[in-house]
Structures are given as C-alpha cells and as structure tokens.
Protein backbone atom coordinates (compact mmCIF):
# COMPACT_ATOMS: atom_id res chain seq x y z
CA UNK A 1 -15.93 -76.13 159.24
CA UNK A 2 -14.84 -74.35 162.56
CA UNK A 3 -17.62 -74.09 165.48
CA UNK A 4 -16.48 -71.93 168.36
CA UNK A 5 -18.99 -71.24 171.48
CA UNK A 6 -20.07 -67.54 171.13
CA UNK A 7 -21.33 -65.75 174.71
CA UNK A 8 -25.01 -65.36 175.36
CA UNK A 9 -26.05 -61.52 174.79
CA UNK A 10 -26.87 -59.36 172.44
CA UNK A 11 -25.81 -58.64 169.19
CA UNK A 12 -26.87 -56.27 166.39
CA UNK A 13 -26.73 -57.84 162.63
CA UNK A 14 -25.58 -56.69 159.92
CA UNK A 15 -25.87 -58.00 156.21
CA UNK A 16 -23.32 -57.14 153.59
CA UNK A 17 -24.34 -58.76 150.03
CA UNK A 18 -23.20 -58.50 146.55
CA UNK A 19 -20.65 -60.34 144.11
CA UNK A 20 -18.12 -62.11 146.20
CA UNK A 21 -15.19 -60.75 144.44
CA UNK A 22 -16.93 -57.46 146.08
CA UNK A 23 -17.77 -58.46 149.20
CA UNK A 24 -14.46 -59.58 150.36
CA UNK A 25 -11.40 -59.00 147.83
CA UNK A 26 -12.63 -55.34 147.09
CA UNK A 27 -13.00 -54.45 150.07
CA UNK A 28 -17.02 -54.17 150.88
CA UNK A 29 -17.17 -56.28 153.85
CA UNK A 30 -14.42 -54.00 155.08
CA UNK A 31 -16.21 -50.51 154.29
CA UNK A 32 -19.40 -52.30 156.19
CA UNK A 33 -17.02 -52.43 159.24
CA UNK A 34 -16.17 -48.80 159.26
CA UNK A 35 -19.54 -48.14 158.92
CA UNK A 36 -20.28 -49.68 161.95
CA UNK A 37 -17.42 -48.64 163.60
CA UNK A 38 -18.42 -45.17 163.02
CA UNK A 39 -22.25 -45.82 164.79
CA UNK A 40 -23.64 -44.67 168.04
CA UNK A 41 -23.69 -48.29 168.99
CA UNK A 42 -23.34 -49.14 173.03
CA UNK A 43 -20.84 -52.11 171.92
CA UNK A 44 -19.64 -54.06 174.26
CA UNK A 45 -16.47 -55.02 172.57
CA UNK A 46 -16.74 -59.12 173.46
CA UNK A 47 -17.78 -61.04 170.93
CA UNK A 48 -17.83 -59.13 167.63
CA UNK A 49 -17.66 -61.70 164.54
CA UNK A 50 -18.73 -62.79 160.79
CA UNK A 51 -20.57 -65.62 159.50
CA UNK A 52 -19.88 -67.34 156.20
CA UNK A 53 -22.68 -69.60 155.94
CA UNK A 54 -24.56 -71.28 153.06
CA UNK A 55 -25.66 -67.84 151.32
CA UNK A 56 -21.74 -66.59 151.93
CA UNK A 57 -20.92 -70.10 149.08
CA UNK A 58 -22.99 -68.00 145.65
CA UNK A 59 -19.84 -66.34 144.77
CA UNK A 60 -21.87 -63.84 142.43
CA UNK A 61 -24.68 -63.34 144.97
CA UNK A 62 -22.89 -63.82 148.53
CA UNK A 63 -23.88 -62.93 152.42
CA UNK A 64 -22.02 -62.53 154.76
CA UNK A 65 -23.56 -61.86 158.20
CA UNK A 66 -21.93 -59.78 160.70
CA UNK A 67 -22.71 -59.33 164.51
CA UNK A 68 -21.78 -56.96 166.70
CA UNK A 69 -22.01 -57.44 170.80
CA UNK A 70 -24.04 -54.52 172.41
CA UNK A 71 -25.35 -53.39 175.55
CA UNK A 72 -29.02 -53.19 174.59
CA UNK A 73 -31.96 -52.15 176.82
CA UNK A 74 -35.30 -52.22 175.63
CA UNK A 75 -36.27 -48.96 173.79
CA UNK A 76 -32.71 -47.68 173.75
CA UNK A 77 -31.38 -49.03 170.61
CA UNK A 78 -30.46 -45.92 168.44
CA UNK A 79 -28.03 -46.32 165.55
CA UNK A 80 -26.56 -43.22 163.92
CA UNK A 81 -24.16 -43.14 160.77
CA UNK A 82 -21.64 -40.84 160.07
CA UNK A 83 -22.32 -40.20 156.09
C-alpha cells in the first residue's frame, strides 16, 4: 500500500464502476477522464488523483474513485458535459 499526504480543499468525486477488465484494461476509467476533462469544472489543477480501495479488489464488480481539485464556492458548483 502507498499513502501520500493529499492538500486540504476541495475536490469533486467521481465513481467509475463495472467489470475490472472494463474499468481499467478497456479503457473506461480513461473515457471517465475525458469526460471530466471536457466539464465546466473551476479545477484547480493541484491535486487531481484515483483511489483503488477495497471496492476497486471485486474484479467483476470494481470502483474506482476519482477526485478532482476545484475552486468551489458555495452555490457555484455547475458541471456541464460535452455529449
């Protein structure tokens, strides 16, 4: 197990689930970062990262969490996809 200090602030979550195989070798986790990559999100570009924790070890029903650092200000928080 790695443990790394992450900066206070905050972060908007995302949750990518499905078959492992899925998830990560064809390439799901991936399209769930271009998806967010494409969104109106204020991100502050710090501390962006995944977590593999016990839910991430089903390998047929996996989650992986993802969080993303923003500049949030109550009320403001809009998220907008490009389809």
């Amino acid at each position: 197990m790695v443990v790394r200090a992450i900066e206070r602030g905050d972060y908007a979550k995302f949750i990518v689930k499905g078959d492992l195989s899925k998830v990560v070798v064809k390439g799901v986790l991936y399209e769930e970062w271009s998806k967010i990559w494409n969104t109106g999100l204020d991100r502050l570009h710090t501390a962006d990262f995944e977590m593999y924790g016990e839910k991430a070890q089903n390998s047929t029903d996996t989650e992986v969490e993802i969080s993303v650092a923003i500049n949030w200000k109550k009320g403001e928080l809009k998220i907008t996809t490009n389809p």
